[in-house]
N, C-alpha and C. Protein backbone atom coordinates (compact mmCIF):
# COMPACT_ATOMS: atom_id res chain seq x y z
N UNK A 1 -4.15 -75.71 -17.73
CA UNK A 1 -3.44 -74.44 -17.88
C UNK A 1 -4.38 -73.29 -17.52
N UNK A 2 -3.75 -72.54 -16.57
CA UNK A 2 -5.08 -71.26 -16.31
C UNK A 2 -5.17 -70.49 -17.35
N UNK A 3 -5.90 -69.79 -17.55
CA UNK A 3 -6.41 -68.39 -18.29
C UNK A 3 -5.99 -67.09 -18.26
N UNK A 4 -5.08 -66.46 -19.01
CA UNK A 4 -4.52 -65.42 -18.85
C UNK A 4 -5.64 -64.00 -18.85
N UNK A 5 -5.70 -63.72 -18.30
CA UNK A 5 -6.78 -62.68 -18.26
C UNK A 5 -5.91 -61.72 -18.24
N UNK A 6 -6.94 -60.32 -18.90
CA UNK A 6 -6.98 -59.04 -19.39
C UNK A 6 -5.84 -58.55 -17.85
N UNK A 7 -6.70 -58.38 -16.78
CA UNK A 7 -6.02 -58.15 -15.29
C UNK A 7 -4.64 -58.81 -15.07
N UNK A 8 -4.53 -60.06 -15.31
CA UNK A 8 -3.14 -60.48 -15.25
C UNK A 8 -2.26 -60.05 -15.86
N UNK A 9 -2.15 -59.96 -17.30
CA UNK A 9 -1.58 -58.83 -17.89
C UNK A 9 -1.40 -57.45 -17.55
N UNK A 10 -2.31 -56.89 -17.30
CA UNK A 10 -2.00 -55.40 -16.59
C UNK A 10 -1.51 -55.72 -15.05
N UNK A 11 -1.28 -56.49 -14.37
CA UNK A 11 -1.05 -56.70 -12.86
C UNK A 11 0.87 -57.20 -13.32
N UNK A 12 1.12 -57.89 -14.46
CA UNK A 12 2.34 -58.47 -14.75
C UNK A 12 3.31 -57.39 -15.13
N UNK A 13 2.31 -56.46 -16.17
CA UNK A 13 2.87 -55.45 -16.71
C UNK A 13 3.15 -54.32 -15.52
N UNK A 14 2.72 -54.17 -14.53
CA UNK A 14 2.82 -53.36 -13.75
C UNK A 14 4.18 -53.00 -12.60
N UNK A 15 3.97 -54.48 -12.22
CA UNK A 15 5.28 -55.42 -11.50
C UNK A 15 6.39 -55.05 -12.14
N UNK A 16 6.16 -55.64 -13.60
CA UNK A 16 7.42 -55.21 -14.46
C UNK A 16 7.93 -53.92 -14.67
N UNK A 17 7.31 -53.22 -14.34
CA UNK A 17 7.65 -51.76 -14.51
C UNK A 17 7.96 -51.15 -13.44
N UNK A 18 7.19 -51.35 -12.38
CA UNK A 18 7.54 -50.46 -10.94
C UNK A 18 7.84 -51.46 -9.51
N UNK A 19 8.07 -52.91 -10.03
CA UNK A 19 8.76 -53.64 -9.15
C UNK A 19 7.52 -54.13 -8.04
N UNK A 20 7.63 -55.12 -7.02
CA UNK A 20 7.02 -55.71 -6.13
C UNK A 20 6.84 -54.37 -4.85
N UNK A 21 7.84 -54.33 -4.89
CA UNK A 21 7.83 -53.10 -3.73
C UNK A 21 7.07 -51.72 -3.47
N UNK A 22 7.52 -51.49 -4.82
CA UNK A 22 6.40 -50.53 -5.08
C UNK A 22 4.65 -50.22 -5.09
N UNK A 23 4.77 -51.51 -5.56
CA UNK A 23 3.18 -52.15 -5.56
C UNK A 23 2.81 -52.43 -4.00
N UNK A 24 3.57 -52.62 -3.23
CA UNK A 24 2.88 -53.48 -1.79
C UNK A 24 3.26 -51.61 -1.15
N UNK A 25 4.22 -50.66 -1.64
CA UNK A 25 3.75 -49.56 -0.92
C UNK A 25 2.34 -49.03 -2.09
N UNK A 26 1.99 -49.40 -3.03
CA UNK A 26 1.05 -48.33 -3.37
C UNK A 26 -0.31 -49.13 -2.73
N UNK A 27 -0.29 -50.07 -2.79
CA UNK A 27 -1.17 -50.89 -1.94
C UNK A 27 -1.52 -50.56 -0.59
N UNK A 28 -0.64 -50.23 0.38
CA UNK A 28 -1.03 -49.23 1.71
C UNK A 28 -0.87 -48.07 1.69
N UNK A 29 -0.71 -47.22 0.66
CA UNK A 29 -1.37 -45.70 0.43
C UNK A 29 -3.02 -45.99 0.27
N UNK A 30 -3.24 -46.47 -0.56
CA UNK A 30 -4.47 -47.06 -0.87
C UNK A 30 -5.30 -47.15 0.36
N UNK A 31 -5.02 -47.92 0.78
CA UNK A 31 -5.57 -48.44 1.83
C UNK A 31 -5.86 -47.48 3.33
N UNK A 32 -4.59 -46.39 3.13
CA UNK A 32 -4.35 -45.62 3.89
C UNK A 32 -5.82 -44.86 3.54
N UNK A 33 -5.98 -44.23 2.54
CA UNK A 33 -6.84 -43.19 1.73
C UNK A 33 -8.29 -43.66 1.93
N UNK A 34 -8.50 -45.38 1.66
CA UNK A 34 -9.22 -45.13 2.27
C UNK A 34 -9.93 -45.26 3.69
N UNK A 35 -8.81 -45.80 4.54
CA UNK A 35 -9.59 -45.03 6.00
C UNK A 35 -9.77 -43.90 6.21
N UNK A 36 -8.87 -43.08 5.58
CA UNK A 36 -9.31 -41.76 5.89
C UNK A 36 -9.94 -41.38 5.49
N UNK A 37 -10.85 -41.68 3.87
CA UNK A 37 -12.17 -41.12 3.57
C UNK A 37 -13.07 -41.55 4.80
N UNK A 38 -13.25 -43.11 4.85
CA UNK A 38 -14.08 -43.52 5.98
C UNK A 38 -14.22 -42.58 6.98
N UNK A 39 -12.97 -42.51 7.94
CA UNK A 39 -13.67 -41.55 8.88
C UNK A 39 -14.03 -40.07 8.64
N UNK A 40 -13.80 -39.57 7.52
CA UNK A 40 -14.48 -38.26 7.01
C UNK A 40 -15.56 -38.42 6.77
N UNK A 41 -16.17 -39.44 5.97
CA UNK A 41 -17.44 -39.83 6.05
C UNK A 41 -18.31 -39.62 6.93
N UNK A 42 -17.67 -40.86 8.00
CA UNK A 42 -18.98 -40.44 9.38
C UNK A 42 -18.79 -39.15 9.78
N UNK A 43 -17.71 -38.26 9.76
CA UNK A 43 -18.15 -36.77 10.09
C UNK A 43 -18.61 -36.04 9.20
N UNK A 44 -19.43 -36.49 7.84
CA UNK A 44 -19.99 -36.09 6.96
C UNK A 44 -19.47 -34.69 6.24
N UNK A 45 -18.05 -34.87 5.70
CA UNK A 45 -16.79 -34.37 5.60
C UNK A 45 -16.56 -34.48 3.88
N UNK A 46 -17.35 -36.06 3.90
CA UNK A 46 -16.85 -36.40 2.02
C UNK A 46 -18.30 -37.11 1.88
N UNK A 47 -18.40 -37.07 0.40
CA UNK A 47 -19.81 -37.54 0.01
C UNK A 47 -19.29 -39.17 -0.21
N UNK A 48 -20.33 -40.20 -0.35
CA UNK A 48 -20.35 -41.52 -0.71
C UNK A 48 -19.70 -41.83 -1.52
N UNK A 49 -19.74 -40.89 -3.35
CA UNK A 49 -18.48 -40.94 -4.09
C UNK A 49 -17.02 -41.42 -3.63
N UNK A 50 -16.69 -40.59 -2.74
CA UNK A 50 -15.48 -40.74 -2.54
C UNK A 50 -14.90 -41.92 -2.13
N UNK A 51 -15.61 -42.90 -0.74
CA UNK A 51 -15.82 -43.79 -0.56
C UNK A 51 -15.51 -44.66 -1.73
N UNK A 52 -16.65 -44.62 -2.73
CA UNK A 52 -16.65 -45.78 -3.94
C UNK A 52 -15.56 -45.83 -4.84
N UNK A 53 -14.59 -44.32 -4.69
CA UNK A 53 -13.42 -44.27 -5.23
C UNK A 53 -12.20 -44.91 -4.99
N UNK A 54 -12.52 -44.63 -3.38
CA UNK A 54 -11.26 -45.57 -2.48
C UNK A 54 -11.70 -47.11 -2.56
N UNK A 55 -12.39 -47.19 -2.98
CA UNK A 55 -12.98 -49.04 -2.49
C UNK A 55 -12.08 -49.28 -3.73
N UNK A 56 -13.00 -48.80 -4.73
CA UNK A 56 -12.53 -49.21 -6.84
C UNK A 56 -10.33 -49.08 -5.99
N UNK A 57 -9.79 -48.27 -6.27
CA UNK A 57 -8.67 -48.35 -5.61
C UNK A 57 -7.92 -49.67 -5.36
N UNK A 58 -8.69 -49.64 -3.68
CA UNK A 58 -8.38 -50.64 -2.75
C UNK A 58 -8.71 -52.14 -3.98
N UNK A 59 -10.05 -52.12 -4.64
CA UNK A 59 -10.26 -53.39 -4.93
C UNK A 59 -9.18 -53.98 -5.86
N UNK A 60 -8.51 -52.82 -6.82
CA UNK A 60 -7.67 -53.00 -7.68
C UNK A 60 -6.31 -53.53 -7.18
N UNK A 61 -5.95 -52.92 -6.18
CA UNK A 61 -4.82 -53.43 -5.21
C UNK A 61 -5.48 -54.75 -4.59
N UNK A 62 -6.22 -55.11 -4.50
CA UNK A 62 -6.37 -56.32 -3.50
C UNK A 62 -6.12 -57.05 -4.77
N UNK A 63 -6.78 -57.31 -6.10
CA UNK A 63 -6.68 -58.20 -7.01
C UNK A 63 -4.93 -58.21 -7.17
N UNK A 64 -4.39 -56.72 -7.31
CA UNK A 64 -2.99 -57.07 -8.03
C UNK A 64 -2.15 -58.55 -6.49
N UNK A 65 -2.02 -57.95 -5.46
CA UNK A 65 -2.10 -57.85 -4.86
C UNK A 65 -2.34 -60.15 -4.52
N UNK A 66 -3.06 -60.26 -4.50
CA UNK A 66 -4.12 -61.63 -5.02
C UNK A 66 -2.99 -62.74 -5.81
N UNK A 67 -2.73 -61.45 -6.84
CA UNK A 67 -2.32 -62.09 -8.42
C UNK A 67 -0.88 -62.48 -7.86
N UNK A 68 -0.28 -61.47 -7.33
CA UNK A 68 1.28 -61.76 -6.78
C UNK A 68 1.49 -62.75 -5.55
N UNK A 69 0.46 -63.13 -4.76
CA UNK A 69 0.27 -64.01 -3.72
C UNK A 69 0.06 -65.56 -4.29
N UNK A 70 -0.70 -65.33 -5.13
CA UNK A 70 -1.39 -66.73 -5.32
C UNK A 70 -2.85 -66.46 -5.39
N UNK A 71 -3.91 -66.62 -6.31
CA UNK A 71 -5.36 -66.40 -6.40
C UNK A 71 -5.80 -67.61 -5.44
N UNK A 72 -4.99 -68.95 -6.14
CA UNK A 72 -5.80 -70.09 -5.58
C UNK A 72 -5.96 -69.86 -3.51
N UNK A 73 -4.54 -69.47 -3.47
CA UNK A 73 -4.12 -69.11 -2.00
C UNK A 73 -5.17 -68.44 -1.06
N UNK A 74 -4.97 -67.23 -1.89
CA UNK A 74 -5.91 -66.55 -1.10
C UNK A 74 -7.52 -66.69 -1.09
N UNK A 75 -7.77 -67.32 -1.77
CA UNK A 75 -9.49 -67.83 -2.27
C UNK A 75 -9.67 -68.92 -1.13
N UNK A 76 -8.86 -69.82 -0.54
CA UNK A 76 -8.70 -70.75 0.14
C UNK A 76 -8.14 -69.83 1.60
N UNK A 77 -7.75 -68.93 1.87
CA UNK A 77 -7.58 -68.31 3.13
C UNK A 77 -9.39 -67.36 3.27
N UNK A 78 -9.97 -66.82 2.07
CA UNK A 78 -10.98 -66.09 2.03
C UNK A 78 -12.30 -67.43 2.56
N UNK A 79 -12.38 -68.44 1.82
CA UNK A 79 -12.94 -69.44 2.75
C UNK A 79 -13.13 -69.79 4.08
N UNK A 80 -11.89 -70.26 4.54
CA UNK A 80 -11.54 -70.20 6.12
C UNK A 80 -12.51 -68.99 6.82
N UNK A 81 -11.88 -67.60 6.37
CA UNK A 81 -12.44 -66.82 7.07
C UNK A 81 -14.20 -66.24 6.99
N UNK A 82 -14.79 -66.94 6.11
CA UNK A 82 -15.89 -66.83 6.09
C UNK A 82 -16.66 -67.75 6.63
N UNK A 83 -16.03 -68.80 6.86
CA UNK A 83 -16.85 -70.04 7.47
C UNK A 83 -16.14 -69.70 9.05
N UNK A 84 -15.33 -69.05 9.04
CA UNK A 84 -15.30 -68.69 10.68
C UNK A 84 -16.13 -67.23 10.98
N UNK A 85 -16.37 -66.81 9.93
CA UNK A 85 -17.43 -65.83 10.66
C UNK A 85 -18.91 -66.76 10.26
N UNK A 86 -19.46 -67.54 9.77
CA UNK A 86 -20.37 -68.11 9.86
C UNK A 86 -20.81 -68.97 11.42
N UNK A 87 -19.31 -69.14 12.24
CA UNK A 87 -19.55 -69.38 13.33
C UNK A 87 -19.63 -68.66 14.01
N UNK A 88 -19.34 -67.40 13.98
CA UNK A 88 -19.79 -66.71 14.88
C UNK A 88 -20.85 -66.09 15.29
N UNK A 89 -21.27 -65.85 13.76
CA UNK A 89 -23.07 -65.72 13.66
C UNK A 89 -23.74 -66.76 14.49
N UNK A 90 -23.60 -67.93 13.87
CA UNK A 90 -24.18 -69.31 15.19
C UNK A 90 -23.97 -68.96 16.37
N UNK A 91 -23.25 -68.40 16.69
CA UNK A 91 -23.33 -68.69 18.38
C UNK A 91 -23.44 -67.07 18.91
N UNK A 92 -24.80 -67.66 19.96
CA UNK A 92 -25.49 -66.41 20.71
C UNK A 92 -24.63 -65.68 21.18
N UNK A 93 -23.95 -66.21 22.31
CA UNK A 93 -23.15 -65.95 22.88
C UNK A 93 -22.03 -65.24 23.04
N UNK A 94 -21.50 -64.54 21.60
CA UNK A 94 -20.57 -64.26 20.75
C UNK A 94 -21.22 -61.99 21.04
N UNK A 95 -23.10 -62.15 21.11
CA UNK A 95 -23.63 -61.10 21.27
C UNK A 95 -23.37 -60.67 22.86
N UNK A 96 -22.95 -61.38 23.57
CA UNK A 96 -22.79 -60.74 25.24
C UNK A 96 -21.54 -60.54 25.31
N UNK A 97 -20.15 -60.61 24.60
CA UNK A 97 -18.91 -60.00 25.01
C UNK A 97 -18.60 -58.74 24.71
């Protein structure tokens, strides 16, 4: 039986209140906010703070986000894609395109 954690509860409770939909749009506001700090950033527009605000954000949406997908799911798609960038590091070749 998994472990109900503190986050699952607030991610269940959340759903329950403002629906799936809502969540997958507050999830690309998020996300929206923070590219756009990003590129304010490099025009040295917003301080680093801000950045760490949008990440905390974004990270919170990626977990809810996670929780409504499947944890095991996506932990097993986050694999894949790390052992395919581990190949790409391996190969030289990957630096001349």
């Amino acid at each position: 039986m998994k472990k109900i954690t503190a986050d699952h509860q607030l991610y269940r409770r959340t759903v329950q209140r403002w629906g799936e939909d809502a969540q997958y749009d507050q999830a690309i506001e998020e996300c929206a906010e923070l590219i756009t700090a990003l590129l304010h950033y490099r025009r040295d527009k917003v301080a680093d703070q801000q950045i760490i605000d949008e990440l905390a954000d974004v990270s919170l949406m990626v977990g809810q986000l996670s929780w409504m997908f499947g944890e095991e799911r996506v932990q097993q798609a986050v694999e894949r894609k790390l052992e395919k960038l581990e190949g790409l590091l391996a190969d030289p070749e990957r630096d001349r395109l």
